[in-house]
C-alpha atoms as a PDB file:
ATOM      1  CA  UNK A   1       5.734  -6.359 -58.356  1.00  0.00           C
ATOM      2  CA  UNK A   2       8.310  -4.761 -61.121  1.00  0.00           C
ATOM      3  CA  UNK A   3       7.789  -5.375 -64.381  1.00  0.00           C
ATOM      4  CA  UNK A   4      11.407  -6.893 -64.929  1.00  0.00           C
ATOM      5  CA  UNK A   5      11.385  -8.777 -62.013  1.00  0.00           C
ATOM      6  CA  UNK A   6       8.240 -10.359 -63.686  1.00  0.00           C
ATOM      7  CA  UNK A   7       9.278 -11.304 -66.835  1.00  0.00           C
ATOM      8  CA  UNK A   8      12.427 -12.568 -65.674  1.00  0.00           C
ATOM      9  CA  UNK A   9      11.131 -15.023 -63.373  1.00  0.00           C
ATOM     10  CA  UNK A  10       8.932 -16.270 -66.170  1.00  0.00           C
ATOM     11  CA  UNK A  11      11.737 -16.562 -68.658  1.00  0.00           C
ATOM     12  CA  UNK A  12      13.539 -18.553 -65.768  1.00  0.00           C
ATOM     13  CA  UNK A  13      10.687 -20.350 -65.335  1.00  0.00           C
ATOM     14  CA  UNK A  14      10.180 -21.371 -68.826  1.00  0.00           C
ATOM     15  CA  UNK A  15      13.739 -22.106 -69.283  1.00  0.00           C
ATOM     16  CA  UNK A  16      13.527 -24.414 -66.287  1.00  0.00           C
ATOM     17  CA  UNK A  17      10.602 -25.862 -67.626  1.00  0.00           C
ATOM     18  CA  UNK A  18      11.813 -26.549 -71.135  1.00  0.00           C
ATOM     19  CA  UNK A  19      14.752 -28.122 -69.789  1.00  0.00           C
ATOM     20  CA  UNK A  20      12.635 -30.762 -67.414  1.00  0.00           C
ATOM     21  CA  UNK A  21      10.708 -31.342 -70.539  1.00  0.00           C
ATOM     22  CA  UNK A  22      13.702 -32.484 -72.519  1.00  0.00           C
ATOM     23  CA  UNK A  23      14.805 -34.799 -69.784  1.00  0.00           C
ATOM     24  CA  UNK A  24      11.638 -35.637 -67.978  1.00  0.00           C
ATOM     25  CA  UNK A  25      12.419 -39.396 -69.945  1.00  0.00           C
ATOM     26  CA  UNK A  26      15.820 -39.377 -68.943  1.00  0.00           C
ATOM     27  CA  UNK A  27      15.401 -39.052 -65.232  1.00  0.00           C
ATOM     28  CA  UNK A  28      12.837 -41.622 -65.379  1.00  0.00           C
ATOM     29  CA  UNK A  29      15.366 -44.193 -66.776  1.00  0.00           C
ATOM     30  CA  UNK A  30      17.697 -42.837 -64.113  1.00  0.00           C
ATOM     31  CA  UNK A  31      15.364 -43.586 -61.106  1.00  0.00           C
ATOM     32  CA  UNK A  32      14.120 -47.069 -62.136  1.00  0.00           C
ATOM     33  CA  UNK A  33      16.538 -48.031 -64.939  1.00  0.00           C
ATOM     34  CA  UNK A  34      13.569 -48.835 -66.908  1.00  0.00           C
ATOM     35  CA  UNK A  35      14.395 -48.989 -70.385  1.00  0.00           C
ATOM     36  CA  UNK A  36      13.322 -45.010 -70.938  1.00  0.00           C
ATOM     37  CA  UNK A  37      15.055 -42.915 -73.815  1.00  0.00           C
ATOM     38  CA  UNK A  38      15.385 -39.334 -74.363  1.00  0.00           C
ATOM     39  CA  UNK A  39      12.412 -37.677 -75.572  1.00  0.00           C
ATOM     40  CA  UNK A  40      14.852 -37.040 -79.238  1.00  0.00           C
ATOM     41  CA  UNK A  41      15.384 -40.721 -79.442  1.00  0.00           C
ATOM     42  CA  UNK A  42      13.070 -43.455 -78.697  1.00  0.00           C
ATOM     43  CA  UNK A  43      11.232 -42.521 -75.835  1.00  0.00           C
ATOM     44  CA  UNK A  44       9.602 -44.848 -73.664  1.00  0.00           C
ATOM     45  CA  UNK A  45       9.459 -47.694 -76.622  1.00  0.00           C
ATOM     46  CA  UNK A  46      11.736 -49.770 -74.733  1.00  0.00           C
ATOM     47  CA  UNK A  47      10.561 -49.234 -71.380  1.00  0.00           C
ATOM     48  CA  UNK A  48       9.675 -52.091 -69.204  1.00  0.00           C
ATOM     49  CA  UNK A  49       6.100 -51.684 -69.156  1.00  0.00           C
ATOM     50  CA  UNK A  50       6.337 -52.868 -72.646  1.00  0.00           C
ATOM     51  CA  UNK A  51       7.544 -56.287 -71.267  1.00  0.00           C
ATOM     52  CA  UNK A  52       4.854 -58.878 -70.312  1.00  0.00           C
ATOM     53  CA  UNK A  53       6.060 -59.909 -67.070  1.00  0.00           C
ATOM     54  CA  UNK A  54       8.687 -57.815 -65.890  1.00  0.00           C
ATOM     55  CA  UNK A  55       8.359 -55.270 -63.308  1.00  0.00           C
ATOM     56  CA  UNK A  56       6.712 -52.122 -64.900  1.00  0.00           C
ATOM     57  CA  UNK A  57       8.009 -48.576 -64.041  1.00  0.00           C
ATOM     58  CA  UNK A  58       6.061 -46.626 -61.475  1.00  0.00           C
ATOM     59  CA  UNK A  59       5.755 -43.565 -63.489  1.00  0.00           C
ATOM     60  CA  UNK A  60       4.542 -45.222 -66.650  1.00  0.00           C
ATOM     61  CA  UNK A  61       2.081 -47.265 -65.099  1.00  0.00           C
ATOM     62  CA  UNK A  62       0.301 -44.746 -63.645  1.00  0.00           C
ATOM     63  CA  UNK A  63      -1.638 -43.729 -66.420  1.00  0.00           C
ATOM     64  CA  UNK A  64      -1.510 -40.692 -68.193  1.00  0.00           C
ATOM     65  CA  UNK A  65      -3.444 -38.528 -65.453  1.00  0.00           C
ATOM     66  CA  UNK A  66      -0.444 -39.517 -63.091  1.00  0.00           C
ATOM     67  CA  UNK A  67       2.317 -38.990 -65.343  1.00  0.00           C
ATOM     68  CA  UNK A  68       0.989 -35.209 -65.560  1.00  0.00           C
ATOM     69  CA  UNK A  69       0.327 -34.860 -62.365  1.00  0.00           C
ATOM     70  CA  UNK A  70       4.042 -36.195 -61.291  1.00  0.00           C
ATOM     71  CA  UNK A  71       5.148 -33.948 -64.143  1.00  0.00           C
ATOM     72  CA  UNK A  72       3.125 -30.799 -62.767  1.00  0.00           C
ATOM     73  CA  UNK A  73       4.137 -31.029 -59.098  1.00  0.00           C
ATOM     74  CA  UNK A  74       8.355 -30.444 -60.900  1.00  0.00           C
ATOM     75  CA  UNK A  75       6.968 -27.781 -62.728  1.00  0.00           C
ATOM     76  CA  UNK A  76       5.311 -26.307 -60.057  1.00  0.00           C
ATOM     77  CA  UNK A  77       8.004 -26.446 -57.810  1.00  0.00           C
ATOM     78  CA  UNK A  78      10.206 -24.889 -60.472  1.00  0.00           C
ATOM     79  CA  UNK A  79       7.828 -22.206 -60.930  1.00  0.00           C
ATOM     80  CA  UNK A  80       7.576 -21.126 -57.033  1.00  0.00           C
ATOM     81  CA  UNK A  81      11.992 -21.478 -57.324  1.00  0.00           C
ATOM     82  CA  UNK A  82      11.880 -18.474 -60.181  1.00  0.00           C
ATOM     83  CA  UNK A  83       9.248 -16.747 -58.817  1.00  0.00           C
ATOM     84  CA  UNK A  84       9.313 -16.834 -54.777  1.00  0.00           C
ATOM     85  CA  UNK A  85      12.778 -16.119 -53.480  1.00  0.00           C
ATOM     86  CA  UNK A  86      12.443 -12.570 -54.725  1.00  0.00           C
ATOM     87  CA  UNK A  87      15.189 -10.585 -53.392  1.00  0.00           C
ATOM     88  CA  UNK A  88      17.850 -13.672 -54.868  1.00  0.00           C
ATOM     89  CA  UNK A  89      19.915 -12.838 -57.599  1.00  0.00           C
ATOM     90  CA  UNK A  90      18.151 -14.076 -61.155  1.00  0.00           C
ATOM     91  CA  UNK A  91      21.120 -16.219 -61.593  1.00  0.00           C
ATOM     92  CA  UNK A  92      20.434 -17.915 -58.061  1.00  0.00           C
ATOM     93  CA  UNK A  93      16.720 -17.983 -58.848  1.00  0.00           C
ATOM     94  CA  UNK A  94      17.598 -20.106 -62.301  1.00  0.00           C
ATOM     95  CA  UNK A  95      20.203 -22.444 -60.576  1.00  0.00           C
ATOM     96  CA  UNK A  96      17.271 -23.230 -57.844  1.00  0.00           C
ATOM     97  CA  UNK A  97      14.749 -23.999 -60.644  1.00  0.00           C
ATOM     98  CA  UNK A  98      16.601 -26.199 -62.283  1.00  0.00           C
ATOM     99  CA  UNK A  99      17.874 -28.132 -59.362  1.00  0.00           C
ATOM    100  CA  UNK A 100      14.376 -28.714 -58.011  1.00  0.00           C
ATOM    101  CA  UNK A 101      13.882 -30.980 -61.336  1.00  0.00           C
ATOM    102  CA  UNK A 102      16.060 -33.894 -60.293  1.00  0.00           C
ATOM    103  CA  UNK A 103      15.721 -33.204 -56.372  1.00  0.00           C
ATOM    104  CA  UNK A 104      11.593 -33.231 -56.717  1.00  0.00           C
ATOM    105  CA  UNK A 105      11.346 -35.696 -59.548  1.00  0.00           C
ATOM    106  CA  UNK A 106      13.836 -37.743 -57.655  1.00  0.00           C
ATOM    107  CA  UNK A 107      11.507 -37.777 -54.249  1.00  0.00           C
ATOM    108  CA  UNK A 108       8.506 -38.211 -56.798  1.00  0.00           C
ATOM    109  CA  UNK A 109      10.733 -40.949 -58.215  1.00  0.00           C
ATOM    110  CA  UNK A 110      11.529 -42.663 -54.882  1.00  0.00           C
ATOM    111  CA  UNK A 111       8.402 -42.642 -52.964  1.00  0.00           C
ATOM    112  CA  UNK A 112       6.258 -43.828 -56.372  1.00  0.00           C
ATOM    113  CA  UNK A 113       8.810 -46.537 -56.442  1.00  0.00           C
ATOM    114  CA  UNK A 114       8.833 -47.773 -52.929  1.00  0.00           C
ATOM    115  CA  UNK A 115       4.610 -47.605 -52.591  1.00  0.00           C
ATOM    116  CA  UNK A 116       4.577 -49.776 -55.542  1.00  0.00           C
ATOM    117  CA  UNK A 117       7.332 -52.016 -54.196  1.00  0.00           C
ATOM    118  CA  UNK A 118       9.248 -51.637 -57.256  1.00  0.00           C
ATOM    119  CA  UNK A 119      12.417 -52.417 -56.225  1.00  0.00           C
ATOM    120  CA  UNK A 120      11.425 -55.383 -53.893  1.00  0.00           C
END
């Protein structure tokens, strides 16, 4: 492998990665409309798992091993988009790791969601 493709796809990667980091909270909230914040503002302090009684949100609930493991599968999918389609532009390579965020995290989201009948 070249040396610039290299660090490229890691700076892409990283990129991609800080911005699922940022918004990891947000997208929750998105999927189950759970009470989740941005990870600048008040985080998950008003999510639903927080209220005796109510539903609790699928990716809060299971436990902090799950949450990172949900979170590692995105990055991990982000880090084969920067790194795998290697004859792709780097600007095509970026756009696909940042798009596999919501479109992976959204699968994560929906399956999660429908084995814990969280919607029912």
């Amino acid at each position: 492998m070249n040396r610039r493709y290299v660090l490229t796809s890691a700076a892409i990667a990283l990129f991609a990665w800080a911005v699922s980091t940022a918004l990891f909270l947000d997208l929750c909230n998105l999927i189950y409309q759970c009470g989740c914040d941005h990870l600048w503002g008040d985080q998950a302090l008003h999510c639903n798992i927080h209220t005796p009684g109510a539903r609790h949100c699928p990716w809060c609930s299971v436990g902090e091993a799950g949450y990172y493991a949900i979170y590692g599968v995105v990055l991990a999918a982000q880090g084969a988009g920067a790194f795998l389609p290697r004859m792709w532009h780097w600007g095509g390579r970026l756009a696909l790791s940042l798009v596999l965020f919501p479109v992976v995290g959204g699968i994560e989201g929906l399956i999660l969601g429908l084995f814990t009948g969280y919607w029912n």
